[in-house]
PDB file of N, CA and C in Angstrom:
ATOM      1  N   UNK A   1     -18.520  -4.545  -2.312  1.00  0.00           N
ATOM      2  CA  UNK A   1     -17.650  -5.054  -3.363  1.00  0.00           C
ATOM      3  C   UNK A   1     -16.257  -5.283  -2.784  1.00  0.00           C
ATOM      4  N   UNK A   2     -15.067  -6.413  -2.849  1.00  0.00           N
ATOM      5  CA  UNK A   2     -14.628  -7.041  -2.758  1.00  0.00           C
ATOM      6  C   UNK A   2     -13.568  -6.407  -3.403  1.00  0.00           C
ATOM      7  N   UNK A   3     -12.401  -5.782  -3.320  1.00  0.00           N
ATOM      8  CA  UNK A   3     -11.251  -5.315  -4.260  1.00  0.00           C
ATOM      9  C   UNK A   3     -10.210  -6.651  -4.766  1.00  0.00           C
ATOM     10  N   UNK A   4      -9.629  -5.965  -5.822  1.00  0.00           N
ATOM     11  CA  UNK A   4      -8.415  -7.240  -6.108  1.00  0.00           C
ATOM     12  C   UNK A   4      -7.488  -7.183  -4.717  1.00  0.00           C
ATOM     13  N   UNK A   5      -6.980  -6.295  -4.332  1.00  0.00           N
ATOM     14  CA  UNK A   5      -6.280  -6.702  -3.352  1.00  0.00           C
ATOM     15  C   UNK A   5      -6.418  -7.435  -1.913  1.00  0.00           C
ATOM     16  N   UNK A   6      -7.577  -7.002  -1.784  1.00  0.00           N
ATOM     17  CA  UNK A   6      -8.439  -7.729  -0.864  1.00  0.00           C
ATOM     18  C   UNK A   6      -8.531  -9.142  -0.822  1.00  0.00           C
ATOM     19  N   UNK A   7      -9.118  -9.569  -1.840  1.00  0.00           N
ATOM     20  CA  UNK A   7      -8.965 -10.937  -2.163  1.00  0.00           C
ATOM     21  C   UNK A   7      -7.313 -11.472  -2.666  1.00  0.00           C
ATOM     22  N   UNK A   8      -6.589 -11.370  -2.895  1.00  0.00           N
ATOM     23  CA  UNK A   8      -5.331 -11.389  -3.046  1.00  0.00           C
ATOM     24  C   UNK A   8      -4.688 -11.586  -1.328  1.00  0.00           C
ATOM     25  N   UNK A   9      -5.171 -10.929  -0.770  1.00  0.00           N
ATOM     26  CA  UNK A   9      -4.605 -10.939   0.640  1.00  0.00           C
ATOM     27  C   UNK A   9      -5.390 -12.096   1.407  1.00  0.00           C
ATOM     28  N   UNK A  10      -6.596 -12.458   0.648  1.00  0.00           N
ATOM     29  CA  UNK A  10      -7.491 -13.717   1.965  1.00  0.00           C
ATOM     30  C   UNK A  10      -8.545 -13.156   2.031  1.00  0.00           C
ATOM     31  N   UNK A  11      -8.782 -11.995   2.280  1.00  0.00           N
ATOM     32  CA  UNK A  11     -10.085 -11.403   2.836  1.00  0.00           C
ATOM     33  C   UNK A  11     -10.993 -12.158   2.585  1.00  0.00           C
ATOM     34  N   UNK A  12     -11.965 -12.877   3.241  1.00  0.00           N
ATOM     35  CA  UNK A  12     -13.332 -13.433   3.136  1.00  0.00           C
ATOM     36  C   UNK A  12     -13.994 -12.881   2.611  1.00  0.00           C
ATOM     37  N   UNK A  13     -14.976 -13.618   1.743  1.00  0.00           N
ATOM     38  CA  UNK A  13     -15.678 -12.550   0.927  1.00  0.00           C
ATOM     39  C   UNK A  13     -17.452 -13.529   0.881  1.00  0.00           C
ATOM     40  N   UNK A  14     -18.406 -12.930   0.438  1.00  0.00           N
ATOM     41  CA  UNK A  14     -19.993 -13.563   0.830  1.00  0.00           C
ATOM     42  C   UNK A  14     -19.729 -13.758  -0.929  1.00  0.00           C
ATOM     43  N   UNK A  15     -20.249 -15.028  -1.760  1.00  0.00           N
ATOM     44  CA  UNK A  15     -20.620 -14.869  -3.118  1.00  0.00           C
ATOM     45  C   UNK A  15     -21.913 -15.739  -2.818  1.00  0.00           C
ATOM     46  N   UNK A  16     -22.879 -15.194  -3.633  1.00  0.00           N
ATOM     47  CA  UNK A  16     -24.359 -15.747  -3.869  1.00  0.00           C
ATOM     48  C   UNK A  16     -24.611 -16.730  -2.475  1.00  0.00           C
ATOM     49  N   UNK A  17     -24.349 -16.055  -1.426  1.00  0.00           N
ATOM     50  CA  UNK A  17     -24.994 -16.495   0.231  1.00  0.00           C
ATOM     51  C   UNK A  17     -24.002 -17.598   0.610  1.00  0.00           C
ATOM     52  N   UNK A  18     -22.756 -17.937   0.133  1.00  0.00           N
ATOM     53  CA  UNK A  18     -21.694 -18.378   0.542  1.00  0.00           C
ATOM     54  C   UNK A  18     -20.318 -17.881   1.427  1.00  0.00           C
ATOM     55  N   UNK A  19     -19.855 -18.332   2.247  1.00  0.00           N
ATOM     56  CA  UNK A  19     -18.712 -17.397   2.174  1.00  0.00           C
ATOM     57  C   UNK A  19     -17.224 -18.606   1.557  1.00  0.00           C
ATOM     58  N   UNK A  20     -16.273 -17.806   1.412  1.00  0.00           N
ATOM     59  CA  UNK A  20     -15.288 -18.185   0.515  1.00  0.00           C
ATOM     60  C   UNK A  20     -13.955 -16.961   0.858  1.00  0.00           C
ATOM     61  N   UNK A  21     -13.110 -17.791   0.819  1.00  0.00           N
ATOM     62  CA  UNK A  21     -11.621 -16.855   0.304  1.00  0.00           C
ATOM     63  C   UNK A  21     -10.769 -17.395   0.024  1.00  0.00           C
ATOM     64  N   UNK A  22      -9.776 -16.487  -0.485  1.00  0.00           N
ATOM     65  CA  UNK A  22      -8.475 -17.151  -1.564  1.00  0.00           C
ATOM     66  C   UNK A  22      -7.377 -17.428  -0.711  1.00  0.00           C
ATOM     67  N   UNK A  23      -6.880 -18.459  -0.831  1.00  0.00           N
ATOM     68  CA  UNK A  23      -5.607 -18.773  -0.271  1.00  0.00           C
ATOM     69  C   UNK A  23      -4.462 -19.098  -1.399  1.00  0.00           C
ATOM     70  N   UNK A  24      -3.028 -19.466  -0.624  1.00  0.00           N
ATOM     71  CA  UNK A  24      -1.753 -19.461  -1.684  1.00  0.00           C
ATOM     72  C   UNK A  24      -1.416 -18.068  -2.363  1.00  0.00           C
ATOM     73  N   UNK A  25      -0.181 -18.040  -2.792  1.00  0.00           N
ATOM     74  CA  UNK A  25      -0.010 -17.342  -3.535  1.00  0.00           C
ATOM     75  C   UNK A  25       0.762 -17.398  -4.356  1.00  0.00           C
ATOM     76  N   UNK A  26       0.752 -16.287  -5.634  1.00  0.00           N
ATOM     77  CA  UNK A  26       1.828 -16.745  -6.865  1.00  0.00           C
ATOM     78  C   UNK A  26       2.924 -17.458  -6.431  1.00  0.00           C
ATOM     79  N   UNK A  27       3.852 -17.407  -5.321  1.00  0.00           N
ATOM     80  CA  UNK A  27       5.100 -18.075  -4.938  1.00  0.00           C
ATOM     81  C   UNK A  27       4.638 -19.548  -4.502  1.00  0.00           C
ATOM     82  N   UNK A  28       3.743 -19.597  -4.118  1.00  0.00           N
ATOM     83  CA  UNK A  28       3.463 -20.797  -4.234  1.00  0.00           C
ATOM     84  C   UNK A  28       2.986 -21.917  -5.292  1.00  0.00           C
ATOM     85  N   UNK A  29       2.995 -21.280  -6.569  1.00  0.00           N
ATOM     86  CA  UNK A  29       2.222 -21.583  -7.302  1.00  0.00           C
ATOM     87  C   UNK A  29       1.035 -21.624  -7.810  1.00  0.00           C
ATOM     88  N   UNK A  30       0.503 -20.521  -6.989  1.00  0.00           N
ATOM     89  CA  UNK A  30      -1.273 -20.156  -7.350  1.00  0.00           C
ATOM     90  C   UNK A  30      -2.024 -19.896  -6.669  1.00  0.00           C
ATOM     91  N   UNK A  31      -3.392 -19.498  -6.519  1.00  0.00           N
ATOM     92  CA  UNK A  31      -4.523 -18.904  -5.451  1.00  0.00           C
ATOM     93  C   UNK A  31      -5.496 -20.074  -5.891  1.00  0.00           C
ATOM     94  N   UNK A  32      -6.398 -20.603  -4.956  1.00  0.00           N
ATOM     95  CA  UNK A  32      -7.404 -21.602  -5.044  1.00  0.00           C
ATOM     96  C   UNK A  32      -8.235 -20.997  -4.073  1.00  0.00           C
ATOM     97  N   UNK A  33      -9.113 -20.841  -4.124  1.00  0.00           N
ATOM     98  CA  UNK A  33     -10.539 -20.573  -3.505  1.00  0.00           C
ATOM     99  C   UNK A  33     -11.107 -21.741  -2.622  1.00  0.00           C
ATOM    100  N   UNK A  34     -11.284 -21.469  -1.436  1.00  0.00           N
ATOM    101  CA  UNK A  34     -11.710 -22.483  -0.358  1.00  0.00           C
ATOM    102  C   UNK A  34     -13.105 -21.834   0.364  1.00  0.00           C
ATOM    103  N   UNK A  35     -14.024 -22.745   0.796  1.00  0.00           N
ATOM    104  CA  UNK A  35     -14.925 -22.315   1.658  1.00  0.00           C
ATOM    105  C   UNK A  35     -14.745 -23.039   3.065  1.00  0.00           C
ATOM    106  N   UNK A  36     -15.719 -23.038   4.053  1.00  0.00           N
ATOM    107  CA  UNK A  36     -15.381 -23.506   5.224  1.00  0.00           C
ATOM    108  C   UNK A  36     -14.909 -25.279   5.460  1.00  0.00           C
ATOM    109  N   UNK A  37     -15.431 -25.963   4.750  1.00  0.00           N
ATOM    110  CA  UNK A  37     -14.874 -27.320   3.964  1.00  0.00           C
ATOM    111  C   UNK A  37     -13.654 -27.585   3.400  1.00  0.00           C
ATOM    112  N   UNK A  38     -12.821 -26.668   2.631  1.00  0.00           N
ATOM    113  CA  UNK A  38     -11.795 -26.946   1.976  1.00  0.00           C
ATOM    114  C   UNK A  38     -12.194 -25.956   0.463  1.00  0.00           C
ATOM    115  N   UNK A  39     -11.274 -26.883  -0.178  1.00  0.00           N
ATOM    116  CA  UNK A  39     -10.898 -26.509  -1.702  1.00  0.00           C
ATOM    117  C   UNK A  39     -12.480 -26.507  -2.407  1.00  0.00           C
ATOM    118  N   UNK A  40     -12.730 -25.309  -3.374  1.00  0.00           N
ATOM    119  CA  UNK A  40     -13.432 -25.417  -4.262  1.00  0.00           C
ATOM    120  C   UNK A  40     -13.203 -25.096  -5.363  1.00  0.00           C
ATOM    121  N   UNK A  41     -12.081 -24.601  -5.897  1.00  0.00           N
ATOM    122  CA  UNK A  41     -11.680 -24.287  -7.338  1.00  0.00           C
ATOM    123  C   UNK A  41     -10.428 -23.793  -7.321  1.00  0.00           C
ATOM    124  N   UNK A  42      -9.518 -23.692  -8.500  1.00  0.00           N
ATOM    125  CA  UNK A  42      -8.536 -22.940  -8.534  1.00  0.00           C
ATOM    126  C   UNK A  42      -8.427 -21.881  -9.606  1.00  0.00           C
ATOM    127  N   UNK A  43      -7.758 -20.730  -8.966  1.00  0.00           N
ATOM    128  CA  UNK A  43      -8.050 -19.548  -9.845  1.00  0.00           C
ATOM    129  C   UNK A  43      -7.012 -19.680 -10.879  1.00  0.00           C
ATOM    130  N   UNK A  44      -7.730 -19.351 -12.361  1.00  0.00           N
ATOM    131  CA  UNK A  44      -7.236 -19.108 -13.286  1.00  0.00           C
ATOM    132  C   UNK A  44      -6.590 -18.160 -13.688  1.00  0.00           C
ATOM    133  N   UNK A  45      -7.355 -16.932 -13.587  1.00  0.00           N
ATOM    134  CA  UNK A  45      -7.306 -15.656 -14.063  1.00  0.00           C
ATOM    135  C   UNK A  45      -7.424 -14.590 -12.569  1.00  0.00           C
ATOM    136  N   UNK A  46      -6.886 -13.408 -13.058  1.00  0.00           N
ATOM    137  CA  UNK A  46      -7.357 -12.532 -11.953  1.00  0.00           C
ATOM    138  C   UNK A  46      -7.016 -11.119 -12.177  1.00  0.00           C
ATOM    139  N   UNK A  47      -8.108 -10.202 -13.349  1.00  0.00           N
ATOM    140  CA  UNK A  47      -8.233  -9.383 -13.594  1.00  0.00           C
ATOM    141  C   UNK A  47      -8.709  -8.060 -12.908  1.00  0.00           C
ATOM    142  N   UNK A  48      -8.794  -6.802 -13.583  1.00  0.00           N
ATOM    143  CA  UNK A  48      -8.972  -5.904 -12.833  1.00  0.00           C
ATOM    144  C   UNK A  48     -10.531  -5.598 -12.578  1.00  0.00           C
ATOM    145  N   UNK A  49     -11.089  -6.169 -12.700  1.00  0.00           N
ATOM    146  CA  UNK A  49     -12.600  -6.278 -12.580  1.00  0.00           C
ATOM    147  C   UNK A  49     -13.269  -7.117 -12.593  1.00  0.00           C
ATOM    148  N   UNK A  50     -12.925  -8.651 -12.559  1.00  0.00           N
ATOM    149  CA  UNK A  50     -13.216  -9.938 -12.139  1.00  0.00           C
ATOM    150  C   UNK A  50     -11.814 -11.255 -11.978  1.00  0.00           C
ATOM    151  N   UNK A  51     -12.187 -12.219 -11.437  1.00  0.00           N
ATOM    152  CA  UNK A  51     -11.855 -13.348 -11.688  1.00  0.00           C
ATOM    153  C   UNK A  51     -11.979 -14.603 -11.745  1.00  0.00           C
ATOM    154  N   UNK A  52     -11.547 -15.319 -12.427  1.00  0.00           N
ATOM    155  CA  UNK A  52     -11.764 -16.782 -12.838  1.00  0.00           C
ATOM    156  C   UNK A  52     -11.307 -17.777 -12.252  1.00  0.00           C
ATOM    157  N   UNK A  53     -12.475 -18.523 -11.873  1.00  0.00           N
ATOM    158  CA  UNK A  53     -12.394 -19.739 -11.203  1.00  0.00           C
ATOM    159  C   UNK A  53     -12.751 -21.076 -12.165  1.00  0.00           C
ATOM    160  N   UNK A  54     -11.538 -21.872 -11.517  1.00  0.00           N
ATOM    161  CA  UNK A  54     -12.472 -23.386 -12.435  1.00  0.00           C
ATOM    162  C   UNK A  54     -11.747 -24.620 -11.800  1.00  0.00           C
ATOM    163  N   UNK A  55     -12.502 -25.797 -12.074  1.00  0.00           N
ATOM    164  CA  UNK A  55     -12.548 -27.177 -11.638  1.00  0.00           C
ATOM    165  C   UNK A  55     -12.553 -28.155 -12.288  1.00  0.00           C
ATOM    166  N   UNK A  56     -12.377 -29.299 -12.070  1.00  0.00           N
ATOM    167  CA  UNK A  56     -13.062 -30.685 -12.603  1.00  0.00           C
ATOM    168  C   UNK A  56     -14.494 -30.996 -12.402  1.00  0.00           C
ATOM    169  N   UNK A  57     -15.709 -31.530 -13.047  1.00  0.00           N
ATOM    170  CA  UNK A  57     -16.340 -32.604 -12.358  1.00  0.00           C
ATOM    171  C   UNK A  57     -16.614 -33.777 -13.632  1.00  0.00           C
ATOM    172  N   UNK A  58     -16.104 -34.913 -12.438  1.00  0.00           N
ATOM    173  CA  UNK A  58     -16.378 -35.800 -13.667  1.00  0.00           C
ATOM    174  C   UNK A  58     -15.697 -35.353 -14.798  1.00  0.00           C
ATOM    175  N   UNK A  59     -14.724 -35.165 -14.754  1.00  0.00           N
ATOM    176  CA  UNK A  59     -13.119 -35.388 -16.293  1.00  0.00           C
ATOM    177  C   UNK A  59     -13.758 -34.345 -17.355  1.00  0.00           C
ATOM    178  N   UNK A  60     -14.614 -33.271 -16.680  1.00  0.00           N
ATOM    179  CA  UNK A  60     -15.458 -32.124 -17.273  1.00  0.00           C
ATOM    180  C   UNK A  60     -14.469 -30.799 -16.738  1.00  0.00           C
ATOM    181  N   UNK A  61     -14.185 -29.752 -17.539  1.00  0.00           N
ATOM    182  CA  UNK A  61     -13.191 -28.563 -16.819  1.00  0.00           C
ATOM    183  C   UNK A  61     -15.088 -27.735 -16.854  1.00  0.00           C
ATOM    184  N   UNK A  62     -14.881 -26.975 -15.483  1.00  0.00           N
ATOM    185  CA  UNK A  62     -16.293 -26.274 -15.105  1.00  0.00           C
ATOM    186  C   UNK A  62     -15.202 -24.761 -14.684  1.00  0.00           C
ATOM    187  N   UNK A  63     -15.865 -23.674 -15.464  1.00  0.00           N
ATOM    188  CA  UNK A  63     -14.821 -22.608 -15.259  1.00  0.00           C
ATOM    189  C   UNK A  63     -16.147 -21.265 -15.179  1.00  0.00           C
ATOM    190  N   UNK A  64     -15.831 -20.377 -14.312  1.00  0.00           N
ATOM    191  CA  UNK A  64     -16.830 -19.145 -13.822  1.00  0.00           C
ATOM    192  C   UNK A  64     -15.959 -18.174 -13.421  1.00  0.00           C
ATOM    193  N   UNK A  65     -16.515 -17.185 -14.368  1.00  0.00           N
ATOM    194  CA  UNK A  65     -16.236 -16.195 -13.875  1.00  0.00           C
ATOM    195  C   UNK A  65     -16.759 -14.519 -12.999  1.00  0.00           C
ATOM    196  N   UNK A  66     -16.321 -14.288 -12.137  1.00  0.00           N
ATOM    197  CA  UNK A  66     -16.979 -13.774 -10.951  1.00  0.00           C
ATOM    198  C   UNK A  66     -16.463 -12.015 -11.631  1.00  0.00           C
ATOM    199  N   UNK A  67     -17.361 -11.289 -10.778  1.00  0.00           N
ATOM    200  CA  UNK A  67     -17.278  -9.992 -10.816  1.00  0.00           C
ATOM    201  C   UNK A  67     -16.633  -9.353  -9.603  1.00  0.00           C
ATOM    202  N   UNK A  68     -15.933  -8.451  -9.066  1.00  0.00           N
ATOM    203  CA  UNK A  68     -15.384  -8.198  -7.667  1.00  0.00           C
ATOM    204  C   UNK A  68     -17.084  -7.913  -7.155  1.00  0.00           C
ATOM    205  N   UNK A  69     -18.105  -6.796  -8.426  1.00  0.00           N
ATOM    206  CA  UNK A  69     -18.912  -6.535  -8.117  1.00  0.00           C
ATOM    207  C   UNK A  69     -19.949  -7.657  -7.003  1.00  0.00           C
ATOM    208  N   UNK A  70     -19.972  -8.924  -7.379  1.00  0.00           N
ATOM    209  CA  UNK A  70     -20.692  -9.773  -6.731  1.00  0.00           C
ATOM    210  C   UNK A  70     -20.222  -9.811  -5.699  1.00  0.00           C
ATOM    211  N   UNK A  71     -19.275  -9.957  -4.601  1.00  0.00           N
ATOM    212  CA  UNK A  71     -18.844 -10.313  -4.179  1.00  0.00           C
ATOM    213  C   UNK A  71     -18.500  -9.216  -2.587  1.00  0.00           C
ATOM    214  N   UNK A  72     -19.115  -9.153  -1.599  1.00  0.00           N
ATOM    215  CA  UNK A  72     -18.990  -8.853  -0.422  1.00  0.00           C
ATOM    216  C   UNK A  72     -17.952  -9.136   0.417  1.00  0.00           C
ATOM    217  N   UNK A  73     -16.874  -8.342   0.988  1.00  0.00           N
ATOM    218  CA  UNK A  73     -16.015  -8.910   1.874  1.00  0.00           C
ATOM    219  C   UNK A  73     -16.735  -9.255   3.134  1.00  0.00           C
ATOM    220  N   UNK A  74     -16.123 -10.054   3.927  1.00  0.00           N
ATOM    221  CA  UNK A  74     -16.714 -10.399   5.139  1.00  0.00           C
ATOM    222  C   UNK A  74     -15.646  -9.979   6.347  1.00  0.00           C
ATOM    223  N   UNK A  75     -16.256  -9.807   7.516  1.00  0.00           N
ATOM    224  CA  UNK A  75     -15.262  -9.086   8.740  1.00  0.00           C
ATOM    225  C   UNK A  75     -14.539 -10.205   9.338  1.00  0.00           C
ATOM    226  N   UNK A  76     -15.855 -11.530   9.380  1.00  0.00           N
ATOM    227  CA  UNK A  76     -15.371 -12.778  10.240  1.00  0.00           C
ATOM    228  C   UNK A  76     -14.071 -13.164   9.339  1.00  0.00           C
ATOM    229  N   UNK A  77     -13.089 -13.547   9.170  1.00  0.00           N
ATOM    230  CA  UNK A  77     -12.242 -14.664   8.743  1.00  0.00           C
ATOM    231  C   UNK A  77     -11.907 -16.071   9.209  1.00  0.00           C
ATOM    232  N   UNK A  78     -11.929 -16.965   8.160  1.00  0.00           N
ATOM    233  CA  UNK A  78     -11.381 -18.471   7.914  1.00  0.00           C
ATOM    234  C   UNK A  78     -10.311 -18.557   7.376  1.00  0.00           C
ATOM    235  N   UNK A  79      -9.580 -19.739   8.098  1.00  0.00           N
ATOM    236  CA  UNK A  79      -8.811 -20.200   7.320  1.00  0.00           C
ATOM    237  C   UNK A  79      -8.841 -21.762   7.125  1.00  0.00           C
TER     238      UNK A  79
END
């Protein structure tokens, strides 16, 4: 399991056989979630026991929310 701070800091993390981590931060105007490709969502929310991700597709808002529980840190890091 994956802590808030952890992810807050970058830490790579495995979700459902992906890997992924958060980049930016509040001073920048926000955390967005990237995988080895780029951008895949931007975080909405970021509670003490999950957080929320969401997107466009097709002029559609697509919004999920994750558990820290799901979520594996990983040792390798990306940026």
């Amino acid at each position: 399991m994956i802590s808030k701070t952890q992810l807050q800091d970058g830490v790579a993390f495995k979700y459902q056989g992906s890997m992924y981590n958060i980049k930016g931060t509040i001073d920048e105007g926000g955390y967005y979630v990237a995988n080895f490709a780029g951008y895949v969502g931007n975080v909405d929310k970021i509670g003490t026991k999950s957080f929320t991700v969401f997107t466009y597709v097709m002029s559609k808002e697509v919004k999920i929310k994750i558990n820290y529980s799901e979520c594996e840190p990983v040792i390798e890091y990306f940026k």
